[in-house]
Protein backbone atom coordinates (compact mmCIF):
# COMPACT_ATOMS: atom_id res chain seq x y z
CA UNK A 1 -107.00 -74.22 84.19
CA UNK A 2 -108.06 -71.83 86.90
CA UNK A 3 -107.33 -73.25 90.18
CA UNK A 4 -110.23 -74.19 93.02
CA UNK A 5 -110.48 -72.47 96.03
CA UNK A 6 -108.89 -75.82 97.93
CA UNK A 7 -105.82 -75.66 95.47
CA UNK A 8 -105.28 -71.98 95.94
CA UNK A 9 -105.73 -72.68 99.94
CA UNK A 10 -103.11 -75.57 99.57
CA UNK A 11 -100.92 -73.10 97.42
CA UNK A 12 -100.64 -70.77 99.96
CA UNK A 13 -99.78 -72.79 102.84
CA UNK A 14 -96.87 -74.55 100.93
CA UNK A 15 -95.90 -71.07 99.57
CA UNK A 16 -95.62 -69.87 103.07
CA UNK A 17 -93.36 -73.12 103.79
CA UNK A 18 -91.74 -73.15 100.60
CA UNK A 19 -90.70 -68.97 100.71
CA UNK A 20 -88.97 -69.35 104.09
CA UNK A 21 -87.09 -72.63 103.21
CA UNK A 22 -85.73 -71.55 100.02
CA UNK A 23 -84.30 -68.20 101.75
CA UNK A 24 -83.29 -69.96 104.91
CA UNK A 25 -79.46 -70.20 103.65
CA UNK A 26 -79.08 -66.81 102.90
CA UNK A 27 -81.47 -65.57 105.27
CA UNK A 28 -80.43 -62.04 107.11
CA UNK A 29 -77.53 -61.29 104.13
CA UNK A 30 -77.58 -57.38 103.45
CA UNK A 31 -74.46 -57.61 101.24
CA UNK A 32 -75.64 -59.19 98.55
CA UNK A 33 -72.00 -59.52 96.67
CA UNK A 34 -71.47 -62.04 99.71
CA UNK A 35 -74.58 -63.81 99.29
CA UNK A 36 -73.39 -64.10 95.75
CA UNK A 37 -69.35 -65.18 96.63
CA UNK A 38 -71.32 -67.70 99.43
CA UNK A 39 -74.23 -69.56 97.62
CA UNK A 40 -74.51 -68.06 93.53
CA UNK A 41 -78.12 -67.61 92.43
CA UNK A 42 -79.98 -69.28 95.21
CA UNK A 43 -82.46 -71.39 93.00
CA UNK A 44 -83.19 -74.70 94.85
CA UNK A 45 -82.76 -75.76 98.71
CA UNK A 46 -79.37 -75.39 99.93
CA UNK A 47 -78.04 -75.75 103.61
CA UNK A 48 -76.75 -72.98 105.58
CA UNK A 49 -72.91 -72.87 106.67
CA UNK A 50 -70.81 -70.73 108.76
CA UNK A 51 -69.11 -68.05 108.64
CA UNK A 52 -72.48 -65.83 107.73
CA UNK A 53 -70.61 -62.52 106.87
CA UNK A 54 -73.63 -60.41 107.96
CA UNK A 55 -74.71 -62.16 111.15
CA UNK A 56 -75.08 -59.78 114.75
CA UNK A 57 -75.10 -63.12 116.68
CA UNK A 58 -72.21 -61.99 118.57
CA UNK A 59 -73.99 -58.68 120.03
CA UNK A 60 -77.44 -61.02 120.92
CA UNK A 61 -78.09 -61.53 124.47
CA UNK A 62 -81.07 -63.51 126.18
CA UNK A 63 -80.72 -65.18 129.82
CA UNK A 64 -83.46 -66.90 131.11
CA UNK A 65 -84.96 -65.62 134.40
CA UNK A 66 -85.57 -69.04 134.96
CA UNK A 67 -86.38 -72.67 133.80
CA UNK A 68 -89.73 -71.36 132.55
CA UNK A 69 -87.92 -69.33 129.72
CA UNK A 70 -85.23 -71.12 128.75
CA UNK A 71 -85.38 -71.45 124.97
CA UNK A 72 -82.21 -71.29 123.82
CA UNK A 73 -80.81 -74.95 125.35
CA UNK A 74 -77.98 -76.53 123.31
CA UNK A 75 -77.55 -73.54 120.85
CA UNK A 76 -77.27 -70.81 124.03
CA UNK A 77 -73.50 -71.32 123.41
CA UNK A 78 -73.48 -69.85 120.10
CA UNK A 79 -74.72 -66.66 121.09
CA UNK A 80 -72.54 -63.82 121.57
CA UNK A 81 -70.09 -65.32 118.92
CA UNK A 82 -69.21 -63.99 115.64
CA UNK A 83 -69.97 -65.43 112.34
CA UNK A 84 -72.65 -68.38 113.36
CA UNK A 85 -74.94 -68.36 110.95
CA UNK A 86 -78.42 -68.03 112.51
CA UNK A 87 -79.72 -71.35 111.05
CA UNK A 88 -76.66 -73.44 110.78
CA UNK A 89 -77.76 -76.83 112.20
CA UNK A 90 -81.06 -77.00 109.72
CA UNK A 91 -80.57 -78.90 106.24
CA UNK A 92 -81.53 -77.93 103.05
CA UNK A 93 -85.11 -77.46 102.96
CA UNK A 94 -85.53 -77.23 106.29
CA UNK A 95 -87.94 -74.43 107.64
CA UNK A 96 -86.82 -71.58 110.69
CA UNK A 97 -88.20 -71.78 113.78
CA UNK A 98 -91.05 -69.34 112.73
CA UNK A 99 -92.50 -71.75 110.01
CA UNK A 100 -92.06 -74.96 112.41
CA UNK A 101 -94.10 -72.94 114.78
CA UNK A 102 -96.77 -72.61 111.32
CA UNK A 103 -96.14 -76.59 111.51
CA UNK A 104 -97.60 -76.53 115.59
CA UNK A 105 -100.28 -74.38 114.14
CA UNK A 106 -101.62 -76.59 111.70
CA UNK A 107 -101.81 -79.65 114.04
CA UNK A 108 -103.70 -77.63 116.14
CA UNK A 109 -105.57 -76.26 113.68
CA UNK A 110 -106.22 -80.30 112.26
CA UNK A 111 -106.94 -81.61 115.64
CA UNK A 112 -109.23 -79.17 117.67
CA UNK A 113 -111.47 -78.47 114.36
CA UNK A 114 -110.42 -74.70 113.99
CA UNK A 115 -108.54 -72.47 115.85
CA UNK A 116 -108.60 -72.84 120.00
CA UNK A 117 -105.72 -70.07 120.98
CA UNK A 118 -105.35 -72.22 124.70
CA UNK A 119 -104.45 -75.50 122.59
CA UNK A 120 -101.85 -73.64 120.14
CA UNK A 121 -100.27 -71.57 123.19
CA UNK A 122 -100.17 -75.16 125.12
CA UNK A 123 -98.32 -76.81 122.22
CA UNK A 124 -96.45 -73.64 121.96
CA UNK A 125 -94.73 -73.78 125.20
CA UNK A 126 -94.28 -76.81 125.06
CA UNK A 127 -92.35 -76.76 122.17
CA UNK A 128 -90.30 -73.66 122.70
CA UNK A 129 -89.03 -75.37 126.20
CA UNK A 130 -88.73 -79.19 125.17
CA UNK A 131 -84.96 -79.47 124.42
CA UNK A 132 -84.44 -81.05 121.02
CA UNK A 133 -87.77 -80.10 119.74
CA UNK A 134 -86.02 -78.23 116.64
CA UNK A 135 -82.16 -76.90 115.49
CA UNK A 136 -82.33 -73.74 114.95
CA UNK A 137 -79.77 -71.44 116.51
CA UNK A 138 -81.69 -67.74 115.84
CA UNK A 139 -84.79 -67.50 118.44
CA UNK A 140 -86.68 -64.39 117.18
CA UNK A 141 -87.04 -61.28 119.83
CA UNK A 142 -90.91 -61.93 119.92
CA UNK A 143 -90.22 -65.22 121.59
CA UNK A 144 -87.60 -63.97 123.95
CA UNK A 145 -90.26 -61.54 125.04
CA UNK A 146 -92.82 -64.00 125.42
CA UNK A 147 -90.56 -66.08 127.90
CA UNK A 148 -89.47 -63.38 129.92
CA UNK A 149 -92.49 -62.63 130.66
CA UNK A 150 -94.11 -66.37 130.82
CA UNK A 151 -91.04 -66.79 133.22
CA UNK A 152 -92.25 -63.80 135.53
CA UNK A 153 -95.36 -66.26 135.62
CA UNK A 154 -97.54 -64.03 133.43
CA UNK A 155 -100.63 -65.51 131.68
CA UNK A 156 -99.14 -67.20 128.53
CA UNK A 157 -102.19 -64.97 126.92
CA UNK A 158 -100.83 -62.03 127.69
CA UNK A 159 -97.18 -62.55 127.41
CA UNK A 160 -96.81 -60.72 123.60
CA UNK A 161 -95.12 -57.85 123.29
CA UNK A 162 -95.27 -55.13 121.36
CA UNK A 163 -93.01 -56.17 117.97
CA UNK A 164 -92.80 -54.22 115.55
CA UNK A 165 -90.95 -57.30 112.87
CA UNK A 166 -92.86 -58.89 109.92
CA UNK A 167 -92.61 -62.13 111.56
CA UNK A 168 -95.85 -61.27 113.25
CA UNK A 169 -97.22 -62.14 109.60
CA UNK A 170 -95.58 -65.82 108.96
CA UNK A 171 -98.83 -67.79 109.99
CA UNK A 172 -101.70 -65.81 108.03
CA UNK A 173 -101.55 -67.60 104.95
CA UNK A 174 -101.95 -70.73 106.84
CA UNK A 175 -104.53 -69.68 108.94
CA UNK A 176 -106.64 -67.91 106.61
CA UNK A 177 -106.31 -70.93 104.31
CA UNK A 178 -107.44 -73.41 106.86
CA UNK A 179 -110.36 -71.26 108.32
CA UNK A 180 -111.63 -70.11 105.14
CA UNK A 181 -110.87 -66.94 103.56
CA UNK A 182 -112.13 -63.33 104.77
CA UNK A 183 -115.03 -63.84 107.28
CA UNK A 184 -115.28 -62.01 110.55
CA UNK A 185 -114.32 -65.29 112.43
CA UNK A 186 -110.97 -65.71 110.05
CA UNK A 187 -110.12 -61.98 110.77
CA UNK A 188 -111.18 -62.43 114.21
CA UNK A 189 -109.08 -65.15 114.95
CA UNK A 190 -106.08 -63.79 112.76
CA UNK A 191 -106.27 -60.98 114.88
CA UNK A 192 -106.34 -63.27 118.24
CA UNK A 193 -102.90 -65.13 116.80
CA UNK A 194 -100.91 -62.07 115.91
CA UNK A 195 -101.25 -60.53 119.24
CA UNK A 196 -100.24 -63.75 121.12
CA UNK A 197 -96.42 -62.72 120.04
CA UNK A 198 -97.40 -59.28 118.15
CA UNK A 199 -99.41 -56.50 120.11
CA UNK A 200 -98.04 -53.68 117.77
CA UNK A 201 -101.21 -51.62 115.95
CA UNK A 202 -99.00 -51.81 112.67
CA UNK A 203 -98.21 -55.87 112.81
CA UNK A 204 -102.66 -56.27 113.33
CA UNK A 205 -103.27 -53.70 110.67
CA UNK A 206 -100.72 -55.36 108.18
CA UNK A 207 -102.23 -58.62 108.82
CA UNK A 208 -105.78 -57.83 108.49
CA UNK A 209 -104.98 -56.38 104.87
CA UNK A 210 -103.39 -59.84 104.46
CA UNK A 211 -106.35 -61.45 105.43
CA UNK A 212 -108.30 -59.32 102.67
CA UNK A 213 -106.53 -59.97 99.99
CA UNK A 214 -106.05 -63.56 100.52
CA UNK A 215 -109.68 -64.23 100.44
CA UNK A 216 -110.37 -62.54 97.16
CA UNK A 217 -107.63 -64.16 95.70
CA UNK A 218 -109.10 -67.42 97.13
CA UNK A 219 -112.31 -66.53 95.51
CA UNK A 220 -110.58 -65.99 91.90
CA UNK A 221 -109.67 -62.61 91.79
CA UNK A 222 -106.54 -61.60 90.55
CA UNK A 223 -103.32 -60.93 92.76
CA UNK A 224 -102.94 -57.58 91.24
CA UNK A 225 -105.74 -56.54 91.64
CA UNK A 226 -106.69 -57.88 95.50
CA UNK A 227 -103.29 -55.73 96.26
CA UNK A 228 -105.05 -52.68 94.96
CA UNK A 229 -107.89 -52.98 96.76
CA UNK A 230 -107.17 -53.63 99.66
CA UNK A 231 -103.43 -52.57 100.66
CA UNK A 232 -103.54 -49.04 98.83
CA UNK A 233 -102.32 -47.31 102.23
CA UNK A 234 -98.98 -49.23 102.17
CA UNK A 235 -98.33 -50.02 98.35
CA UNK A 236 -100.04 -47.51 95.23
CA UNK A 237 -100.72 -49.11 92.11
CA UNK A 238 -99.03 -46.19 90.56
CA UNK A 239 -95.97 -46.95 93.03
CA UNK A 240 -96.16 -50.71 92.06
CA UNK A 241 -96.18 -50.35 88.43
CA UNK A 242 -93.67 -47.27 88.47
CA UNK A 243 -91.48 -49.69 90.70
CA UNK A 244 -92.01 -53.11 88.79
CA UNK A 245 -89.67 -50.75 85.97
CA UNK A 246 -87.00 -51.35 87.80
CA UNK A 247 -84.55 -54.72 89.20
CA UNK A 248 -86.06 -55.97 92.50
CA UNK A 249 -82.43 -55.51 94.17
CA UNK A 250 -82.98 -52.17 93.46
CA UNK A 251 -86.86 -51.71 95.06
CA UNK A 252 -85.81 -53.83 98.07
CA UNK A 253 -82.52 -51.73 98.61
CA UNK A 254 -83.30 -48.51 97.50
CA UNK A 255 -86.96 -47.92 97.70
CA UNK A 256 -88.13 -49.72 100.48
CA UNK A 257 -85.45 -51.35 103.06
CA UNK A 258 -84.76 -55.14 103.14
CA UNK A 259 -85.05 -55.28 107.05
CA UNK A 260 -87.46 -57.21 109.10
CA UNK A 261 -89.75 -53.78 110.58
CA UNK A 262 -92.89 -53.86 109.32
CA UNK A 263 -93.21 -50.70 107.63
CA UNK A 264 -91.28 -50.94 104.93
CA UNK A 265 -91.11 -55.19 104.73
CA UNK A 266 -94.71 -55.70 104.28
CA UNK A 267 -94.67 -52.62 100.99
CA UNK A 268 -91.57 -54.72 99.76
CA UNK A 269 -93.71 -58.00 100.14
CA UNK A 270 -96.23 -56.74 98.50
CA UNK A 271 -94.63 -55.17 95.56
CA UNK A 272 -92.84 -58.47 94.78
CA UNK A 273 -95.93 -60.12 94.66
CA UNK A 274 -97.42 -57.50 92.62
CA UNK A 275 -94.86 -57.98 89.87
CA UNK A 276 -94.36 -61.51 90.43
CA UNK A 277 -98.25 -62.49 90.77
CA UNK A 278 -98.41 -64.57 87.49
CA UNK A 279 -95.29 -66.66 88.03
CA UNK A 280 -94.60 -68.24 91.38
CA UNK A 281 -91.26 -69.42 90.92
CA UNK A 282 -90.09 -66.12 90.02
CA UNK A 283 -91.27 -64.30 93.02
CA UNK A 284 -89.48 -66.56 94.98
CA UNK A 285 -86.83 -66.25 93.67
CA UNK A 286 -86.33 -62.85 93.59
CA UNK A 287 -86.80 -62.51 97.56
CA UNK A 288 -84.45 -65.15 98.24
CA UNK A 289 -81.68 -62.71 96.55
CA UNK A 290 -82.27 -59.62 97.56
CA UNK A 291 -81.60 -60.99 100.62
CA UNK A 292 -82.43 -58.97 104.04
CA UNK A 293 -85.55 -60.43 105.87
CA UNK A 294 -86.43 -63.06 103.29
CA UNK A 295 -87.61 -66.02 105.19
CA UNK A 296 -90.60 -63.84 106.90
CA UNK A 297 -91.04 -61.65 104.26
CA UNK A 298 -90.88 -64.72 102.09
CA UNK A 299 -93.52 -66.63 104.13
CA UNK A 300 -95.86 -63.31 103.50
CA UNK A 301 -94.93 -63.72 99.66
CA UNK A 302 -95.01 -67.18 99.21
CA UNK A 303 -98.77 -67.28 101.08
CA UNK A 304 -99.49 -64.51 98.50
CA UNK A 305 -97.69 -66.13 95.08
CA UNK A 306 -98.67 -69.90 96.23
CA UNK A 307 -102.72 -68.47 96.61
CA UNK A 308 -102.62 -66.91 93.04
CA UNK A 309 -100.79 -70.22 91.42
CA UNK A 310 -102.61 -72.37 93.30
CA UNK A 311 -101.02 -75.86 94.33
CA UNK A 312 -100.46 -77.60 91.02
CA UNK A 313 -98.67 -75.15 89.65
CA UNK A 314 -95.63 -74.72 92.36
CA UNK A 315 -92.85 -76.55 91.15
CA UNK A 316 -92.68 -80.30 92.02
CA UNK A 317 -89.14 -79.73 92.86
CA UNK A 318 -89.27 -77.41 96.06
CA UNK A 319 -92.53 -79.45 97.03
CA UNK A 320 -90.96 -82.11 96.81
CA UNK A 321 -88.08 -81.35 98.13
CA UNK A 322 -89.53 -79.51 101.30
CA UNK A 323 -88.13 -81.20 104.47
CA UNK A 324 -91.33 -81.40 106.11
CA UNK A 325 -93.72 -82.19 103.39
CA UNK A 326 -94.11 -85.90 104.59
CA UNK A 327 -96.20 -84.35 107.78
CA UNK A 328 -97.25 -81.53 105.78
CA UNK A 329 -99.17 -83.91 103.44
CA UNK A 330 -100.71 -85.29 106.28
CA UNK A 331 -102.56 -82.17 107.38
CA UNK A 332 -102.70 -80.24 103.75
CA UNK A 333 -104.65 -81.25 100.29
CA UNK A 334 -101.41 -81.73 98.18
């Protein structure tokens, strides 16, 4: 059966949670013969454990100017050590900081109506500087930005910088699924999110086409072909087709890089939904293992896969078996 525009809304918001989760083990390997010795096939939820061969922990640095940006609390000690993996105190299906932050969105979101930018930056801070508030070791450069800055005693409004990462991307599916598809106010307030960590011309553009593409999937037309029309400047259908010959380790490796910077991860998130867009489970998959910037690149993905399968038809398992789908069912059709 064809799925409703509410399924394919609820699809994409779990696919966004459900992408990031399912890579959050293995998320950041670039040598994927260790991902392979460490975890196998990565198929189902697993937790995280240390040593992570591939993690630069030990060369990250962030001191806080001041009480007003200090994120890191408990897992500041980690930093500057080698071999922590970035996610180490989360549990199997348990979502990065970026997709707990989607989590802050959608209360806001479910409580204020629509989107109010002052109540998600409030809940925002408040979160980010509440000790305990979530485990995760890795605190993405965006956010150290932001607190510098918010710690200088800038206007949280204009404390984003100008990143250049696809983690600007990790809360479109959810917010064009909650405000409704492509409209000037959902690309308008897409637009308003982004720049709150993102200010970079080629984050906003990238997410825009996201926005596009999700709403004519939402309105039944086919993944393929929404790619097409709308994201021709960063992924050909000649490209995709020549490209979907080939294994995806070999695309995301060779073609286009496996890396978080936006000009190559959003072509490689598109092209696995390209080839992937009749079979949800496989696209996710395949950007668990080919490793690199999965969990953002599989929050753009999973928004993309979970839209064109619509809810009922993402496996009960990795719904199910979601760490936070007990709130998530709360604020999301299911």
């Amino acid at each position: 059966m064809t799925p409703t525009s509410e399924n394919r809304s609820a699809g994409a918001i779990w696919g966004s949670l459900i992408g990031d989760a399912l890579a959050m083990p293995v998320h950041w390997y670039y040598d994927r013969a260790a991902l392979r010795r460490d975890y196998g096939v990565v198929r189902d939820y697993l937790a995280p454990r240390n040593p992570h061969p591939d993690s630069i922990l030990w060369r990250s640095a962030y001191t806080p100017l001041n009480g007003r940006g200090d994120i890191l609390h408990e897992q500041g000690q980690y930093w500057g050590q080698r071999g922590i993996h970035y996610h180490q105190f989360l549990a199997a299906g348990e979502n990065t900081l970026s997709l707990q932050l989607a989590r802050v969105l959608i209360g806001s979101l479910d409580e204020r109506g629509g989107y109010d930018p002052e109540d998600y930056l409030q809940r925002y801070v408040d979160f980010m500087l509440t000790p305990g508030r979530h485990r995760d070791t890795y605190v993405e450069e965006c956010h150290r930005k932001f607190f510098t800055a918010y710690a200088r005693g800038t206007s949280p409004r204009k404390c984003g910088g100008s990143d250049i990462h696809i983690g600007g991307l990790a809360h479109v599916g959810v917010l064009v699924a909650l405000l409704g598809g492509d409209n000037e106010a959902t690309r308008g307030a897409v637009r308003e999110h982004v720049e709150l960590t993102h200010r970079s011309p080629e984050v906003l553009t990238a997410a825009d086409v996201l926005v596009r593409i999700l709403g004519d999937v939402f309105g039944g037309k086919h993944l393929r072909k929404a790619i097409v029309a709308h994201a021709s400047d960063w992924l050909s259908e000649s490209t995709a087709q020549k490209w979907s010959q080939e294994p995806d380790e070999v695309v995301i490796g060779r073609r286009v890089s496996p890396a978080c910077y936006i000009a190559e991860a959003f072509p490689a998130s598109l092209y696995l939904a390209w080839k992937h867009a009749d079979d949800f489970e496989a696209g996710m998959i395949a950007n668990t293992n080919v490793g690199g910037d999965n969990c953002h690149r599989g929050a753009v993905v999973g928004a993309l896969l979970g839209a064109a399968a619509g809810m009922d038809r993402i496996p009960v398992r990795w719904r199910d078996g979601l760490h936070s789908a007990p709130g998530l069912r709360a604020h999301v059709p299911h």
